[in-house]
PDB file of N, CA and C in Angstrom:
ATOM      1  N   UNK A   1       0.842  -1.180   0.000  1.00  0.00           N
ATOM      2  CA  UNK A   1       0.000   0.000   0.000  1.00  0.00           C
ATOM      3  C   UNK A   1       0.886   1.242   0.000  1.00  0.00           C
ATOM      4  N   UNK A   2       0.877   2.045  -1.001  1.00  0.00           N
ATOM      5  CA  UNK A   2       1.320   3.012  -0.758  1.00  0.00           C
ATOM      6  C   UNK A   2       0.993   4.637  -0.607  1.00  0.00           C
ATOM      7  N   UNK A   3       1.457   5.223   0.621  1.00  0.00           N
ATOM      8  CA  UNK A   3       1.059   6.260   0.970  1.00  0.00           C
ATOM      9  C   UNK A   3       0.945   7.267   0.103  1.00  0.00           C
ATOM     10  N   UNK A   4      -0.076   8.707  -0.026  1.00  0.00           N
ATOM     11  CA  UNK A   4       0.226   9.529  -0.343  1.00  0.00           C
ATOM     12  C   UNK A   4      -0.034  10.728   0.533  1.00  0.00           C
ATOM     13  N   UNK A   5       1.415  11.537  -0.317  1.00  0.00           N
ATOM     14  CA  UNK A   5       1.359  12.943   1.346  1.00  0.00           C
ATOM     15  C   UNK A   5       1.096  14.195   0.201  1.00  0.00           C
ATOM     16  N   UNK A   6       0.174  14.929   0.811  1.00  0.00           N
ATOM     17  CA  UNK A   6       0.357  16.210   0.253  1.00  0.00           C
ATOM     18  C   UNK A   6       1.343  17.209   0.417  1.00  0.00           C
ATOM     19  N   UNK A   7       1.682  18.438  -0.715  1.00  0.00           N
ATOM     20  CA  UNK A   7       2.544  18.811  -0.837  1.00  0.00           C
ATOM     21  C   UNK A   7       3.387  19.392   1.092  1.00  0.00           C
ATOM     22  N   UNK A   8       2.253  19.722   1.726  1.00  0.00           N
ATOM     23  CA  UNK A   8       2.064  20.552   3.080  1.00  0.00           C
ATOM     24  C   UNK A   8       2.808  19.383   3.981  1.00  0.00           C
ATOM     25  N   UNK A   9       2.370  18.263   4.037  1.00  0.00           N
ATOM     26  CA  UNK A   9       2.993  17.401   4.562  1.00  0.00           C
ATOM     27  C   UNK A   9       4.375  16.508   4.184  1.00  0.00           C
ATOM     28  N   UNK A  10       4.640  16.752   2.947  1.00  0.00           N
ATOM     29  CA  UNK A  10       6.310  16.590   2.353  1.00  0.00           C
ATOM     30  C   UNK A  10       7.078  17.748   2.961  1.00  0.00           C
ATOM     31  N   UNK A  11       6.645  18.522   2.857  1.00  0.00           N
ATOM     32  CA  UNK A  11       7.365  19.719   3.610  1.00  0.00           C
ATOM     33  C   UNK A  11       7.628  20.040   5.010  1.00  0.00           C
ATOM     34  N   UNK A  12       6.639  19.571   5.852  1.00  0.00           N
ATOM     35  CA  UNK A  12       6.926  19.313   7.049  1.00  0.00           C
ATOM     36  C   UNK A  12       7.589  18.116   7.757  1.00  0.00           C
ATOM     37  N   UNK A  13       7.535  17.261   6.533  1.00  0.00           N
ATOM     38  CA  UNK A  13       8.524  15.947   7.060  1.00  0.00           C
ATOM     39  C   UNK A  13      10.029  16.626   6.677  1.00  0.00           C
ATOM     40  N   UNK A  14       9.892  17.277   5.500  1.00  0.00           N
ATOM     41  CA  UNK A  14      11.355  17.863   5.009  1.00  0.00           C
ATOM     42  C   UNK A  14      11.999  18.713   6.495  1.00  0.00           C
ATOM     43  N   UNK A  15      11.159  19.109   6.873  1.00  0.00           N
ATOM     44  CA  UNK A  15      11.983  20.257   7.963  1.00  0.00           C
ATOM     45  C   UNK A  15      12.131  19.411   9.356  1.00  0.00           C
ATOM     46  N   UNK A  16      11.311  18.234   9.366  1.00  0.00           N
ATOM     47  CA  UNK A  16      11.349  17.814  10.706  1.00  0.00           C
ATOM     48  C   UNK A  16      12.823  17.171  10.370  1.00  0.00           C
ATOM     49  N   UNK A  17      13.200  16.725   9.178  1.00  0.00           N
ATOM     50  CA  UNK A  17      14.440  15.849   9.005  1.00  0.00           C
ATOM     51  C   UNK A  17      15.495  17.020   9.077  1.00  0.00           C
ATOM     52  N   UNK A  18      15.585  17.959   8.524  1.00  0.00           N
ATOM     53  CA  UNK A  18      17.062  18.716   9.079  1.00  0.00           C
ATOM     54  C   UNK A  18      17.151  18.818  10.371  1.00  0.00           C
ATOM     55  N   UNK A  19      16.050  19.232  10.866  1.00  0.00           N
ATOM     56  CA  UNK A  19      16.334  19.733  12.459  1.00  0.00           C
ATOM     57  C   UNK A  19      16.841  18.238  13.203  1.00  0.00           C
ATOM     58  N   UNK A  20      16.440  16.877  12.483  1.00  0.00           N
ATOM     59  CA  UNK A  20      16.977  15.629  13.001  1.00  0.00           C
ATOM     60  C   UNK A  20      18.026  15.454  12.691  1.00  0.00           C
ATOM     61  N   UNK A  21      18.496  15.644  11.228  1.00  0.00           N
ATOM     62  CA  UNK A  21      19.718  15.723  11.062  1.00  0.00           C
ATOM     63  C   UNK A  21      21.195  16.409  11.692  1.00  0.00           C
ATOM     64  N   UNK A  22      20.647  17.832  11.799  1.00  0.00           N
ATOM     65  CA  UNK A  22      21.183  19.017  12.886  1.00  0.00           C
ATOM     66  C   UNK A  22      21.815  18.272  14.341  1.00  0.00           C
ATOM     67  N   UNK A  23      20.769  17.245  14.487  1.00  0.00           N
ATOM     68  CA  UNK A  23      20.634  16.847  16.000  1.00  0.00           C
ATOM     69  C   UNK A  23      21.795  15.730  16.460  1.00  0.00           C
ATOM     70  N   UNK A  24      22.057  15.456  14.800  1.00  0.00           N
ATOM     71  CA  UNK A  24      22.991  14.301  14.027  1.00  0.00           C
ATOM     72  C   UNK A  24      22.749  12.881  13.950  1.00  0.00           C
ATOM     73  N   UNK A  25      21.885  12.756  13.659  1.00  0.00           N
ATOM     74  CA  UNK A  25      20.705  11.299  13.092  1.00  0.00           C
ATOM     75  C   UNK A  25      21.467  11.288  11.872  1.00  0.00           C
ATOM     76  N   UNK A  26      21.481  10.002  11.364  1.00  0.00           N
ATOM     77  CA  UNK A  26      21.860   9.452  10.285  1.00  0.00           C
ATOM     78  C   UNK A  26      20.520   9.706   9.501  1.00  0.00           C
ATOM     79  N   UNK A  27      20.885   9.873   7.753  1.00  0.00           N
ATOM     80  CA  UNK A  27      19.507   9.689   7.114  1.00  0.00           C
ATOM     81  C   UNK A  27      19.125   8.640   7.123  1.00  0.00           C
ATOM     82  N   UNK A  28      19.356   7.346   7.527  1.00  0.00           N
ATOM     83  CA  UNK A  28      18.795   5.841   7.708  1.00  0.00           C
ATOM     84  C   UNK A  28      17.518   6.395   8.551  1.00  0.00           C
ATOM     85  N   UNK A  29      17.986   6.521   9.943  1.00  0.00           N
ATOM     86  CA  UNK A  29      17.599   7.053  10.820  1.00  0.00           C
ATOM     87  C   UNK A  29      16.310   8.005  11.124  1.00  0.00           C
ATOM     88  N   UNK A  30      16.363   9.315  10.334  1.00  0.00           N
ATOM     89  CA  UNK A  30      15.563   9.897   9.953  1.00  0.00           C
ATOM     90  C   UNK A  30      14.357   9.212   9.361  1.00  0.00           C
ATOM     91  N   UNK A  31      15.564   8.626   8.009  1.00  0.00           N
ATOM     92  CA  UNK A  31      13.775   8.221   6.894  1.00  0.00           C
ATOM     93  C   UNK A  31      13.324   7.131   8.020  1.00  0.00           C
ATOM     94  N   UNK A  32      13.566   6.699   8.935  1.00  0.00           N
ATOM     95  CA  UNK A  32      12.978   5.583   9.840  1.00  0.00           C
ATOM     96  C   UNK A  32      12.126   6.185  10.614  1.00  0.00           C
ATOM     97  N   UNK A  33      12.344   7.240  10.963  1.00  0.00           N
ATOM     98  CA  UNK A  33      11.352   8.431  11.630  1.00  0.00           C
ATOM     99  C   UNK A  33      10.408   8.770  11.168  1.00  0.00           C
ATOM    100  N   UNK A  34      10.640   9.430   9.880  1.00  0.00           N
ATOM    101  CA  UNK A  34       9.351   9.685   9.057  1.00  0.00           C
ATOM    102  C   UNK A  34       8.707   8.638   8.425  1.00  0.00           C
ATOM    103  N   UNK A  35       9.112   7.450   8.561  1.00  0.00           N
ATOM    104  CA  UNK A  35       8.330   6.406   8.063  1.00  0.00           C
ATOM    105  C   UNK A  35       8.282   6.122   6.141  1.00  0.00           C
ATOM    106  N   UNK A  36       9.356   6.504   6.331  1.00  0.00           N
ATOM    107  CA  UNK A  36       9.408   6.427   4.185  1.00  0.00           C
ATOM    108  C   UNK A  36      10.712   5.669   3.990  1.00  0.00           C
ATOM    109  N   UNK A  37      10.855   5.540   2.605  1.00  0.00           N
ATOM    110  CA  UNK A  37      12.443   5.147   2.402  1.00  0.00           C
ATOM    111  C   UNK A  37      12.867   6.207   2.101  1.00  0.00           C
ATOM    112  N   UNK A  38      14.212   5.933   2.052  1.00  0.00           N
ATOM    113  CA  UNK A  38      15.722   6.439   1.104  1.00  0.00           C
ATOM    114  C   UNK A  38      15.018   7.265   0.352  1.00  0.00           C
ATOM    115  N   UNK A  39      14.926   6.695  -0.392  1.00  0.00           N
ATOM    116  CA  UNK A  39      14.751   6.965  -2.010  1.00  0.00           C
ATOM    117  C   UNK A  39      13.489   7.768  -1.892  1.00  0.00           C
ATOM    118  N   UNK A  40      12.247   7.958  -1.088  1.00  0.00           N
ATOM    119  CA  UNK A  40      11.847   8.686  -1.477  1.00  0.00           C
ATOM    120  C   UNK A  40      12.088  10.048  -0.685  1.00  0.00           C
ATOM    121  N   UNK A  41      13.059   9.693   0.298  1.00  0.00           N
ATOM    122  CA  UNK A  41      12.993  11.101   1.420  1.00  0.00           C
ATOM    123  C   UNK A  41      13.713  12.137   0.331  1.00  0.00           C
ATOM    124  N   UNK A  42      14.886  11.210  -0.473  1.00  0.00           N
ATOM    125  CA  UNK A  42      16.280  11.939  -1.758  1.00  0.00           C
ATOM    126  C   UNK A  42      15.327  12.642  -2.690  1.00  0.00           C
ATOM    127  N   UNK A  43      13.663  11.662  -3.211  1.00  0.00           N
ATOM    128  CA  UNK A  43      12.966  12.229  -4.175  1.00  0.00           C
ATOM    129  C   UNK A  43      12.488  13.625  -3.796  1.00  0.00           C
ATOM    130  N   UNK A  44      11.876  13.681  -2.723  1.00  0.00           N
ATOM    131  CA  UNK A  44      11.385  14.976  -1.880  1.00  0.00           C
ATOM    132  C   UNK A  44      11.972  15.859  -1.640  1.00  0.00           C
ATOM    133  N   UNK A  45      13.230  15.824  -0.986  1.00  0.00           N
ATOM    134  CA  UNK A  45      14.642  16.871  -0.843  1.00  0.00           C
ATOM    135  C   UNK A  45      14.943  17.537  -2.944  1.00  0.00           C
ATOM    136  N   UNK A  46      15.015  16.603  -3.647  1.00  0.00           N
ATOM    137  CA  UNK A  46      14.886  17.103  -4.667  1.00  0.00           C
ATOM    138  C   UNK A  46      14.048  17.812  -5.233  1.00  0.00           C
ATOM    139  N   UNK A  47      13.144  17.676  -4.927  1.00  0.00           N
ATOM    140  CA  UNK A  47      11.490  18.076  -6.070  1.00  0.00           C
ATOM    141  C   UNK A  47      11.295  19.417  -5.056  1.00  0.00           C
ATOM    142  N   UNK A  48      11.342  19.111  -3.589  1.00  0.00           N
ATOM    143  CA  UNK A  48      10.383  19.733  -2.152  1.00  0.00           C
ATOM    144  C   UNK A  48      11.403  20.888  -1.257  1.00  0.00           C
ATOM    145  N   UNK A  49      13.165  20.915  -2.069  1.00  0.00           N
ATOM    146  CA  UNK A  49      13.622  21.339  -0.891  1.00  0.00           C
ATOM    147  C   UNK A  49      13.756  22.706  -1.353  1.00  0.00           C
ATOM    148  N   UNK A  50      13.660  23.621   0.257  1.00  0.00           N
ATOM    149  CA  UNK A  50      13.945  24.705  -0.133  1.00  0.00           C
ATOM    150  C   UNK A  50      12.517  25.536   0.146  1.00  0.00           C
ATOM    151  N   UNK A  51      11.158  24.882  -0.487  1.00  0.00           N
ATOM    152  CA  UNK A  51      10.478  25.271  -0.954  1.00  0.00           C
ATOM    153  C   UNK A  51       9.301  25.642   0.526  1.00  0.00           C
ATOM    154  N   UNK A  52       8.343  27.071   0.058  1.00  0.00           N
ATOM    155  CA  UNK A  52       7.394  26.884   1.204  1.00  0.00           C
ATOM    156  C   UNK A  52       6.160  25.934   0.652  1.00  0.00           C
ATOM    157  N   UNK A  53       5.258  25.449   1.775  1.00  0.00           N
ATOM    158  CA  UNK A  53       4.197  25.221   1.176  1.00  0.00           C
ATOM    159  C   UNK A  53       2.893  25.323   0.006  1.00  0.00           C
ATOM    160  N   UNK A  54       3.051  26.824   0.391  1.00  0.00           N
ATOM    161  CA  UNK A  54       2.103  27.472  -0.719  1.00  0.00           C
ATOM    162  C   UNK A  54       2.731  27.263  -2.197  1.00  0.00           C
ATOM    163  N   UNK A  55       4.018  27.212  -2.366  1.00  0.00           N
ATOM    164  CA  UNK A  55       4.591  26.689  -3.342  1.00  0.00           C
ATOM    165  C   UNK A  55       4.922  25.246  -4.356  1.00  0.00           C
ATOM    166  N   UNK A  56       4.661  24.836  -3.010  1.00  0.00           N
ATOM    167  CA  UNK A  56       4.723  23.083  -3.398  1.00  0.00           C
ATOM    168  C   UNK A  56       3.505  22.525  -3.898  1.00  0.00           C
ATOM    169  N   UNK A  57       2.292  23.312  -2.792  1.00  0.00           N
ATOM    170  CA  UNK A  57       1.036  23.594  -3.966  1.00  0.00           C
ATOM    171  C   UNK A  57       0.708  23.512  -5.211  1.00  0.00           C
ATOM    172  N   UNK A  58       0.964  24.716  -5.209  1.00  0.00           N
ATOM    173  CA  UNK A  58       1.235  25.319  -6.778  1.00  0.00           C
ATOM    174  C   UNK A  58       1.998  24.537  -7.613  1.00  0.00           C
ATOM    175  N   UNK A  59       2.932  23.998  -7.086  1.00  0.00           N
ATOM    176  CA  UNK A  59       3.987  22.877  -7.940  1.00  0.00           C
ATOM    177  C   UNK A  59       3.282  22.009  -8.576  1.00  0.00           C
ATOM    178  N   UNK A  60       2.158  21.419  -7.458  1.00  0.00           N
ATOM    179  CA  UNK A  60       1.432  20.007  -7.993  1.00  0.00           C
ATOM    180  C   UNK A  60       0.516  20.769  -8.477  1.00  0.00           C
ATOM    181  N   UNK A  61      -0.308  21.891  -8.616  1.00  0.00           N
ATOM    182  CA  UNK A  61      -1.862  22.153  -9.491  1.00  0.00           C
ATOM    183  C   UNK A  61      -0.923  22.083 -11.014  1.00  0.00           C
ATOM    184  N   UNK A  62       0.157  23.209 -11.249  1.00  0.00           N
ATOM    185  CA  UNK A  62       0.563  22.903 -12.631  1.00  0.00           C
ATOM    186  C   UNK A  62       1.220  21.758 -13.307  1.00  0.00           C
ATOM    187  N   UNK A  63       1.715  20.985 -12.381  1.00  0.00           N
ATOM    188  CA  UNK A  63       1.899  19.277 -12.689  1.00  0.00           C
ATOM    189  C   UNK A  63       0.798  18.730 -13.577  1.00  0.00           C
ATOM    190  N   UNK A  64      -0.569  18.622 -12.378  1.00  0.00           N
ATOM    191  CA  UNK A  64      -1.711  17.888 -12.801  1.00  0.00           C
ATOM    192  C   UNK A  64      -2.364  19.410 -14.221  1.00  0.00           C
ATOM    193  N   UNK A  65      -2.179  20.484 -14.311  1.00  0.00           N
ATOM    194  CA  UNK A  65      -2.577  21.190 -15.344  1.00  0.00           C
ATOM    195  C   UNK A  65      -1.671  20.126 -16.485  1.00  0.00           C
ATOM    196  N   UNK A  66      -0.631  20.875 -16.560  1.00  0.00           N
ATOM    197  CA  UNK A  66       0.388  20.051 -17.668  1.00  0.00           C
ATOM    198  C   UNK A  66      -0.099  18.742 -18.317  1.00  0.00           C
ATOM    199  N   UNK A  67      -0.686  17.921 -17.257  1.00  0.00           N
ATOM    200  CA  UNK A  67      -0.984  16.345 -17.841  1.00  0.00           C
ATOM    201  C   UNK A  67      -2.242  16.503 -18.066  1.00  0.00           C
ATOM    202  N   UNK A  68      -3.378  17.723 -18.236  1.00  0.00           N
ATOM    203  CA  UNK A  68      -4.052  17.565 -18.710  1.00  0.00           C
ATOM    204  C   UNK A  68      -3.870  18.384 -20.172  1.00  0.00           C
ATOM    205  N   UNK A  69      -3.380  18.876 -20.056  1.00  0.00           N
ATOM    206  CA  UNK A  69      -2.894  20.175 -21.285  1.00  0.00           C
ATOM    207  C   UNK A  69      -2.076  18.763 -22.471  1.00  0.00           C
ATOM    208  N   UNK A  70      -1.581  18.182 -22.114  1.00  0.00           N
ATOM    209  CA  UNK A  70      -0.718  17.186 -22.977  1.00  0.00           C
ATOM    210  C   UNK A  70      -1.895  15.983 -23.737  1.00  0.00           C
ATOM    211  N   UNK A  71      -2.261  16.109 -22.973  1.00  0.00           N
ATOM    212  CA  UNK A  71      -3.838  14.672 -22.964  1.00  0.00           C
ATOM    213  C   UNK A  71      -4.584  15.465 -23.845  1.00  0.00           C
ATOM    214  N   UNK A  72      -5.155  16.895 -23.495  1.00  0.00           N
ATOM    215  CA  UNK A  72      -6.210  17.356 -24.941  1.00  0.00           C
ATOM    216  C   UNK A  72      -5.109  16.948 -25.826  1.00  0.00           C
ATOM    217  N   UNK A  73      -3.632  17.916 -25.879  1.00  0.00           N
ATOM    218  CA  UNK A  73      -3.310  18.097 -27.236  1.00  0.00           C
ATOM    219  C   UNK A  73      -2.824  16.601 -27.990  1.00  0.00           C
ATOM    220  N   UNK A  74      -2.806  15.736 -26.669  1.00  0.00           N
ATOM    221  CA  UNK A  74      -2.893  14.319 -27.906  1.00  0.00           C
ATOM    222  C   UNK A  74      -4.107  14.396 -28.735  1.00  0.00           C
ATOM    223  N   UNK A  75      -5.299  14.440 -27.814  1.00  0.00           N
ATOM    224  CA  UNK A  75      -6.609  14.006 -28.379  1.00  0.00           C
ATOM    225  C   UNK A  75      -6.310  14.726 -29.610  1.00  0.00           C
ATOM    226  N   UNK A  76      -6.398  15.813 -29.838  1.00  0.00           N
ATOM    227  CA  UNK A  76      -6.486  17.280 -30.648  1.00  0.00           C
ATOM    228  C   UNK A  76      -5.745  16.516 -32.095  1.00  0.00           C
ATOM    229  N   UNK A  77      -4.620  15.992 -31.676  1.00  0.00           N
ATOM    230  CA  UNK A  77      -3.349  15.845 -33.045  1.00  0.00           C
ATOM    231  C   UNK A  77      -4.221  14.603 -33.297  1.00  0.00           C
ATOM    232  N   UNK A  78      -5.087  13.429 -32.931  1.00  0.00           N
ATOM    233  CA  UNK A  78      -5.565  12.733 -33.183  1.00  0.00           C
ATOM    234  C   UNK A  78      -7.085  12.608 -33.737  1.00  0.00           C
ATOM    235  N   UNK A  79      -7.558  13.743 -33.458  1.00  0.00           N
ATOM    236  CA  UNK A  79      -9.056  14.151 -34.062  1.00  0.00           C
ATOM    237  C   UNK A  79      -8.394  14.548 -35.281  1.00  0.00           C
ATOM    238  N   UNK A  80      -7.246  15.960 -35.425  1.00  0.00           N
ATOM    239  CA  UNK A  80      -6.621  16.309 -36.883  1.00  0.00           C
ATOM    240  C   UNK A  80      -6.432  15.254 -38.180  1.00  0.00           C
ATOM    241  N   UNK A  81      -5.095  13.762 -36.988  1.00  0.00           N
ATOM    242  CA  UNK A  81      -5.052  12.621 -38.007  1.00  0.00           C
ATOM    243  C   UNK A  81      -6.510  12.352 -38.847  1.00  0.00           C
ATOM    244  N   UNK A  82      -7.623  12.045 -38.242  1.00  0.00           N
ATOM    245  CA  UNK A  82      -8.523  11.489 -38.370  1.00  0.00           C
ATOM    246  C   UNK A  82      -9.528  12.211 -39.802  1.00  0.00           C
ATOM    247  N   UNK A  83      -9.560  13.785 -39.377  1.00  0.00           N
ATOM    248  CA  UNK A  83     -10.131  14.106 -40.195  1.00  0.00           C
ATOM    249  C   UNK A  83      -9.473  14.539 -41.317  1.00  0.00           C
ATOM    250  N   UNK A  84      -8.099  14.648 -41.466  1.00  0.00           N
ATOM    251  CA  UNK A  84      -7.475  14.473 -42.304  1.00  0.00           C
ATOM    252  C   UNK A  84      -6.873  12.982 -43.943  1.00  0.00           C
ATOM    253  N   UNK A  85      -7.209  12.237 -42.580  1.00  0.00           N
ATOM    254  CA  UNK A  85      -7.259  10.690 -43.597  1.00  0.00           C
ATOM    255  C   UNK A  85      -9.055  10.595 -44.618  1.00  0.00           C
ATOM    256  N   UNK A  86      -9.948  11.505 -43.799  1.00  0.00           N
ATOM    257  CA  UNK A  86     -11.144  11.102 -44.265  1.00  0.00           C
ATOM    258  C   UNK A  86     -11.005  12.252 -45.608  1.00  0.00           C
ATOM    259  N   UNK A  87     -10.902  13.754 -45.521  1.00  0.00           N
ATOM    260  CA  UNK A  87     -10.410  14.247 -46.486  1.00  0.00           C
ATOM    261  C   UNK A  87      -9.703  13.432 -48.068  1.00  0.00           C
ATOM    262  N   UNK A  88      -8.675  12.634 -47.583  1.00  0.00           N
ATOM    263  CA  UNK A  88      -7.782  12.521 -48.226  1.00  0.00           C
ATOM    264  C   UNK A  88      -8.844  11.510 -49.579  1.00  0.00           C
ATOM    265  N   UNK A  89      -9.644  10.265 -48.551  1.00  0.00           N
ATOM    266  CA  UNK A  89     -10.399   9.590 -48.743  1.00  0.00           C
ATOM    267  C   UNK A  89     -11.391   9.785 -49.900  1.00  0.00           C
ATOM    268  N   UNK A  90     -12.159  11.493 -49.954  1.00  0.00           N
ATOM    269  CA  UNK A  90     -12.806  11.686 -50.285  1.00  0.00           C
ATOM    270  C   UNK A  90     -12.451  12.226 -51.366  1.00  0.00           C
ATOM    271  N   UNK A  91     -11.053  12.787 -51.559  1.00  0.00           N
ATOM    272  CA  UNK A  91     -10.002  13.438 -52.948  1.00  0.00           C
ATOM    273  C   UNK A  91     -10.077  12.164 -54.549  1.00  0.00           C
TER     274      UNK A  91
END
């Protein structure tokens, strides 16, 4: 089963881990704290660090915009194919 955290809560695991780190916890350690792996605490520090909340927000609305913006313009180039072969059809 795997969890999902919103942007608000990647970010507050992000800060609870420096101040653990600070404290001098190993990142084993940490991600054992926050209850995740490795790999995704490295994914989060990448994508999440730095960042405030209201931002990380915003990060994911234009994410999920983007993948819908890509999805019309498949549909779009594929309605074009379509009515373009029937054109051709009718030449």
């Amino acid at each position: 089963m795997q969890k999902r955290h919103t942007p608000e809560q990647i970010i507050q695991k992000l800060r609870l881990a420096e101040k653990l780190q600070s404290e001098g916890q190993t990142i084993a350690q940490v991600c054992q704290r926050l209850g995740v792996s490795e790999q995704t605490f490295h994914r989060w520090r990448n994508q999440y660090g730095g960042m405030k909340a209201d931002e990380a927000r915003r990060l994911k609305e234009l994410e999920a915009e983007n993948v819908r913006l890509k999805r019309l313009v498949a549909d779009l180039a594929l309605d074009k194919q379509m009515l373009q072969e029937v054109v051709r059809k009718k030449s």
